[in-house]
N, C-alpha and C. Protein backbone atom coordinates (compact mmCIF):
# COMPACT_ATOMS: atom_id res chain seq x y z
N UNK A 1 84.72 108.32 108.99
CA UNK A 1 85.13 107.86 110.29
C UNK A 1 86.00 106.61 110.13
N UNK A 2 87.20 106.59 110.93
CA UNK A 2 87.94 105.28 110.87
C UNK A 2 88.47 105.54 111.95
N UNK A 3 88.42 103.94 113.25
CA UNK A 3 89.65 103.82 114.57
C UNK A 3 90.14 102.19 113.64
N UNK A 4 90.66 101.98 115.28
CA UNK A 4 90.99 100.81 114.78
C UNK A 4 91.09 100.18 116.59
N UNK A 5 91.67 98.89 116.92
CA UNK A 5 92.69 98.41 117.83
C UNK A 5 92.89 97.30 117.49
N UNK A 6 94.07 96.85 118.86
CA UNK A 6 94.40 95.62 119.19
C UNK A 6 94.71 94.88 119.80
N UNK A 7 93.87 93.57 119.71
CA UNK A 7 93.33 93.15 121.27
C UNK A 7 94.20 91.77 120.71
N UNK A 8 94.55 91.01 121.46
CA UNK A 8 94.99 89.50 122.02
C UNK A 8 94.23 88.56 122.07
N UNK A 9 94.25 88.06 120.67
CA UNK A 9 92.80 86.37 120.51
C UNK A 9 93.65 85.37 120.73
N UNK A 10 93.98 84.34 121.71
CA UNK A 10 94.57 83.06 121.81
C UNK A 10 96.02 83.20 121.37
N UNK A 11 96.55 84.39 121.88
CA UNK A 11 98.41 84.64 122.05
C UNK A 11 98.74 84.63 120.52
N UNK A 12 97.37 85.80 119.92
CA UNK A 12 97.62 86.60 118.24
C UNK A 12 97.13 87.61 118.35
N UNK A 13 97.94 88.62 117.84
CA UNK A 13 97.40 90.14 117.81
C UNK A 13 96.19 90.33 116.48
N UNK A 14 95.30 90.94 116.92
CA UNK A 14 94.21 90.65 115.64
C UNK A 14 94.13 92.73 115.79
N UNK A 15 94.04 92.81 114.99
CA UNK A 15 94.01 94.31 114.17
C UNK A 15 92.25 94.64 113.26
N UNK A 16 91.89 95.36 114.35
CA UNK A 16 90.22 95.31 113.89
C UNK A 16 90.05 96.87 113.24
N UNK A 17 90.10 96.93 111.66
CA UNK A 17 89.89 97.96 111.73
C UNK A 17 88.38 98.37 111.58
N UNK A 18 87.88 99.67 111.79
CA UNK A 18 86.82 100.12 112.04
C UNK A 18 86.08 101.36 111.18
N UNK A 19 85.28 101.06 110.54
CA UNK A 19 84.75 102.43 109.46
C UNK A 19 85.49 102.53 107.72
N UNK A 20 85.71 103.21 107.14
CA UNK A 20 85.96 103.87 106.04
C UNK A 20 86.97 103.44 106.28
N UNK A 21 87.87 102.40 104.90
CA UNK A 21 89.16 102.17 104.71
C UNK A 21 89.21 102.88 103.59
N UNK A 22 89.33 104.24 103.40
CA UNK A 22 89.25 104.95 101.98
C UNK A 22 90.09 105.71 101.97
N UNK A 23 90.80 106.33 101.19
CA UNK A 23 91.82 107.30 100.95
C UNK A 23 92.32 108.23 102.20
N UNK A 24 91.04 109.07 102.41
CA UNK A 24 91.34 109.91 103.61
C UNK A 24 91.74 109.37 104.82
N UNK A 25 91.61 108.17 105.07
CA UNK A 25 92.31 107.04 106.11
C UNK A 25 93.69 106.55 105.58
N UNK A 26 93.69 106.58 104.66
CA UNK A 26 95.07 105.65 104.09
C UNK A 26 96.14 105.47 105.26
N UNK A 27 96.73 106.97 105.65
CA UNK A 27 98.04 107.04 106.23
C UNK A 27 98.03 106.33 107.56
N UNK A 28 96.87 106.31 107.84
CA UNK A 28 96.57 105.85 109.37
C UNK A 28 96.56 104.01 109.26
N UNK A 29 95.69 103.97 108.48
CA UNK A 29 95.55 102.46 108.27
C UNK A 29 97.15 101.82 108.00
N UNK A 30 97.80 102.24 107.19
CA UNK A 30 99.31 101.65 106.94
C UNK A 30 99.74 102.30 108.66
N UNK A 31 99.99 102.97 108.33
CA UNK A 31 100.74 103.26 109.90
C UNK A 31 100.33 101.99 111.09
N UNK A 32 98.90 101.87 110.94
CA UNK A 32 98.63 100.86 112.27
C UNK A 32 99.19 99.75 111.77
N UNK A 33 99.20 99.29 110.56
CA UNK A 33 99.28 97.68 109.76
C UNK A 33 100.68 97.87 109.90
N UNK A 34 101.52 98.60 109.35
CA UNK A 34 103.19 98.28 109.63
C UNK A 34 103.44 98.46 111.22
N UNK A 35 102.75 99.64 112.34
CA UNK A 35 103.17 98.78 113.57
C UNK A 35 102.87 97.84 114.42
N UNK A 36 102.00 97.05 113.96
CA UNK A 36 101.89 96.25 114.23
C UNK A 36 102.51 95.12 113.48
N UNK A 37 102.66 94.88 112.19
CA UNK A 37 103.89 94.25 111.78
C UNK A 37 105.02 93.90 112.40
N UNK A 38 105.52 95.34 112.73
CA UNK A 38 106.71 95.80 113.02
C UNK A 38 106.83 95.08 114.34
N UNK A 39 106.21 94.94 115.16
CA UNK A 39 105.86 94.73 116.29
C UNK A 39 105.75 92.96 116.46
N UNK A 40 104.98 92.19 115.93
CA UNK A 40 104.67 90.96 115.72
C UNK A 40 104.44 90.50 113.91
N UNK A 41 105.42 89.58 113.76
CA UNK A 41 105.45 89.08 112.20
C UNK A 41 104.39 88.17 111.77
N UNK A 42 103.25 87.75 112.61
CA UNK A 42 101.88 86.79 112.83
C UNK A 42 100.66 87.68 113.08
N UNK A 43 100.15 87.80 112.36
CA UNK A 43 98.66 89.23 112.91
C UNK A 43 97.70 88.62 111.93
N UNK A 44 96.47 88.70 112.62
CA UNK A 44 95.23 88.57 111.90
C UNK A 44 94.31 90.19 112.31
N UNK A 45 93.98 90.44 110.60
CA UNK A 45 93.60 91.68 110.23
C UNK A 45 91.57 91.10 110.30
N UNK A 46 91.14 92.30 111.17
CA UNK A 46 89.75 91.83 111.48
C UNK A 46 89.02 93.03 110.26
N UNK A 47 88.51 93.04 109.09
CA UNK A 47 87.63 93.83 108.59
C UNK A 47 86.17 93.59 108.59
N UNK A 48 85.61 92.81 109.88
CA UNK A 48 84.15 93.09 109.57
C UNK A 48 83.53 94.26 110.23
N UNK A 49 84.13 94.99 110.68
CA UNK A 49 83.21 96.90 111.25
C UNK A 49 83.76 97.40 110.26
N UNK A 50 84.42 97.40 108.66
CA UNK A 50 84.35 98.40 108.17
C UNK A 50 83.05 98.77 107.23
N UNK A 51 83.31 99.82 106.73
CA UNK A 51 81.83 100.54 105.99
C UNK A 51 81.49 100.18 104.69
N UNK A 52 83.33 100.87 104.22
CA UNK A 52 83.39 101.21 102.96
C UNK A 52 84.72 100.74 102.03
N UNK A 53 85.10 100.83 101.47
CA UNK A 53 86.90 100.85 101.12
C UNK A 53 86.42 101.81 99.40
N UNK A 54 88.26 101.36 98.72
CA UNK A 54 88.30 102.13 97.91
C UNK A 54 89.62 101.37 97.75
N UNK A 55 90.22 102.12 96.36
CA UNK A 55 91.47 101.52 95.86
C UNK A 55 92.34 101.66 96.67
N UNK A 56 92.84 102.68 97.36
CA UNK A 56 93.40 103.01 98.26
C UNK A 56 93.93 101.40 99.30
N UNK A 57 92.67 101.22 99.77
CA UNK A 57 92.91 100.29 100.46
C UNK A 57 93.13 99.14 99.91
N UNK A 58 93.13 98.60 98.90
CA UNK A 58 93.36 97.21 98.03
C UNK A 58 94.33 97.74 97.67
N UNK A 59 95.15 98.73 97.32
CA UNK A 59 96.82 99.15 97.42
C UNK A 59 97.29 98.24 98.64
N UNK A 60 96.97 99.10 99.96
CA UNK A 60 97.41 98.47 101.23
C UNK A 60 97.63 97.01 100.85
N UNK A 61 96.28 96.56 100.88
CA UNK A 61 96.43 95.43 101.04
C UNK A 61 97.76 94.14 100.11
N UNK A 62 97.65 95.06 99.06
CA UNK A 62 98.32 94.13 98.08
C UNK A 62 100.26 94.15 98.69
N UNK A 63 100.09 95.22 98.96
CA UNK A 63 101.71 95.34 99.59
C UNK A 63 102.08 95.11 100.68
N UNK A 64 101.21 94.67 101.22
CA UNK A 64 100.90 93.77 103.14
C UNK A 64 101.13 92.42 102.28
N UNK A 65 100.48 91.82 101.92
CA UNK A 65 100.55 90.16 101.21
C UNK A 65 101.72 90.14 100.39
N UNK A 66 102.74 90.90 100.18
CA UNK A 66 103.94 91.46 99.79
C UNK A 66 104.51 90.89 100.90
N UNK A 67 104.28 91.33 101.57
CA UNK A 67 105.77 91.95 102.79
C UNK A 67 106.81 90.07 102.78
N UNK A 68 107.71 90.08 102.72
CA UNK A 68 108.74 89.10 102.65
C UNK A 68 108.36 88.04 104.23
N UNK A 69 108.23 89.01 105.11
CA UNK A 69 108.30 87.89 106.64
C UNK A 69 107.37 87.92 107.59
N UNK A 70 105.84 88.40 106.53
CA UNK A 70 104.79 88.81 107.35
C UNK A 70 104.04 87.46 107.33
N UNK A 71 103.30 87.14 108.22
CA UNK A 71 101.96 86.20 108.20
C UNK A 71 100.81 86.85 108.77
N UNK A 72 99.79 87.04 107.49
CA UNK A 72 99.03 87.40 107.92
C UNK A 72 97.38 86.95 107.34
N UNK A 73 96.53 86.83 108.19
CA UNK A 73 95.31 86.28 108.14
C UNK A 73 94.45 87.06 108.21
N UNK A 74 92.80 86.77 108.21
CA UNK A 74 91.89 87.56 108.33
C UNK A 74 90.82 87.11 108.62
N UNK A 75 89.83 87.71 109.10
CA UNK A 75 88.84 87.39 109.84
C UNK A 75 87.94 88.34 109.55
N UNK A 76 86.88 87.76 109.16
CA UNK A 76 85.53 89.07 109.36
C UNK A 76 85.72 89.74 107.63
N UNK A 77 85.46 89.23 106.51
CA UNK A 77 85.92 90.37 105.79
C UNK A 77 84.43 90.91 105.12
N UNK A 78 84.12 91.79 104.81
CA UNK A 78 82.67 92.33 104.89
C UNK A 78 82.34 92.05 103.46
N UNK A 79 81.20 91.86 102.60
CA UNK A 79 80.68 91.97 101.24
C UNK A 79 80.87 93.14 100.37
N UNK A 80 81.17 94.85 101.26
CA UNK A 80 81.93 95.86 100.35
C UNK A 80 82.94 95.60 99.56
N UNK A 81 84.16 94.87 100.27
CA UNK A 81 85.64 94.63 99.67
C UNK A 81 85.39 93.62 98.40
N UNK A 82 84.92 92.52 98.48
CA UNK A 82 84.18 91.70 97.60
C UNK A 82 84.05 92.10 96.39
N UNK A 83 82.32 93.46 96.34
CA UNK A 83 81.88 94.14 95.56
C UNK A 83 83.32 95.08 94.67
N UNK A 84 83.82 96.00 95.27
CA UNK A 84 85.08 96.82 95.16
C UNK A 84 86.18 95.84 94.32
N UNK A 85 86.31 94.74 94.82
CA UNK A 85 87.32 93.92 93.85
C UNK A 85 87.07 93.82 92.78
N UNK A 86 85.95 93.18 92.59
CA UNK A 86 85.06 92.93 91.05
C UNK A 86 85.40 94.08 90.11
N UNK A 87 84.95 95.24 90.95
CA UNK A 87 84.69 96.90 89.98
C UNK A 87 86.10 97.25 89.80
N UNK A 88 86.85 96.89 90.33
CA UNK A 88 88.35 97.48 89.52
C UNK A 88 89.12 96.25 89.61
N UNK A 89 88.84 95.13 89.37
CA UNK A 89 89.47 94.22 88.62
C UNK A 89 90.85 93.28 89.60
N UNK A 90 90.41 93.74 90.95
CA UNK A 90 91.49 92.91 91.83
C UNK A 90 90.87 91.31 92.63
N UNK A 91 90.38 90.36 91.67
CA UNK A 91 89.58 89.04 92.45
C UNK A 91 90.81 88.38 92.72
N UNK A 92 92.44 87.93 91.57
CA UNK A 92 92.75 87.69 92.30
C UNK A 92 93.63 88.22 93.59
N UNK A 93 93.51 89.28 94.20
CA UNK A 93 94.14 89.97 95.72
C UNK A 93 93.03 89.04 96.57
N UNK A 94 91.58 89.27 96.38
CA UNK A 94 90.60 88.47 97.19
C UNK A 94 90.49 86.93 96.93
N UNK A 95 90.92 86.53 95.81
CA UNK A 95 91.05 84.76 96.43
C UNK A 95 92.81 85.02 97.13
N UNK A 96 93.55 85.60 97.21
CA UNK A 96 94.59 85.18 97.91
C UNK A 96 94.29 85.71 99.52
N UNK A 97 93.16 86.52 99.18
CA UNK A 97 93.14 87.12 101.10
C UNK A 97 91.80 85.65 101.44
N UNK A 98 90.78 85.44 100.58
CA UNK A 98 90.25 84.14 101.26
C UNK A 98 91.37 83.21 101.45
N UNK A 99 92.13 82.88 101.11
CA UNK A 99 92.83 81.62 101.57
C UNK A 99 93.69 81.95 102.50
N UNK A 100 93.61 82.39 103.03
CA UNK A 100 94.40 83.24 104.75
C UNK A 100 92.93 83.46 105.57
N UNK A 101 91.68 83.40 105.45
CA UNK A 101 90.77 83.10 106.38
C UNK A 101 91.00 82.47 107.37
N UNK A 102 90.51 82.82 108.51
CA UNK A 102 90.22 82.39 109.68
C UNK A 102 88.98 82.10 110.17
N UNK A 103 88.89 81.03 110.34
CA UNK A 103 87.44 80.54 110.91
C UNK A 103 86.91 80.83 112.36
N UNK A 104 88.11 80.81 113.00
CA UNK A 104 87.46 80.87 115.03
C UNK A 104 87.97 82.38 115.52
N UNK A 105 88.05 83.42 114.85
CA UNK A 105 88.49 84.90 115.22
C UNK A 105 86.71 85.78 115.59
């Protein structure tokens, strides 16, 4: 299972995704993350309702913290992604996504 939305925290689009960020989601998850990009160059990405992840999604992520004119933050990030970094060797993608934390989301 994976939704997502996006709601308006203090005139910032925050992007909550929801469930399984795992492969079989992939296309959806980029699709929402570039339009909303596309859309606003300032977004905070909410991952505390997800379940699960997978490489898949630490792909995403690494080529989002890429993007040339994006700002983007995060809020909520769950103890799965954490675990998942460790096991295939991406800590530093997760100290560069802690230091884009958000404290009041």
């Amino acid at each position: 299972m994976f939704s997502y939305s996006v709601d308006n925290v203090q005139g910032r689009p925050v992007v909550r995704l929801v469930g399984d960020l795992t492969l079989e989601h992939s296309r959806d998850i980029l699709s929402e993350l570039l339009a909303s990009l596309s859309a606003h160059s300032d977004i905070t990405i909410d991952l505390g309702e997800s379940t699960k992840s997978d490489l898949s999604f630490f792909l995403i992520l690494y080529a989002l913290l890429k993007h040339p004119t994006a700002n983007i933050r995060f809020a909520r990030v769950p103890g799965h992604l954490f675990d998942n970094a460790e096991t295939i060797g991406a800590d530093d993608l997760m100290k560069e996504l802690s230091t884009r934390m958000e404290n009041n989301t």
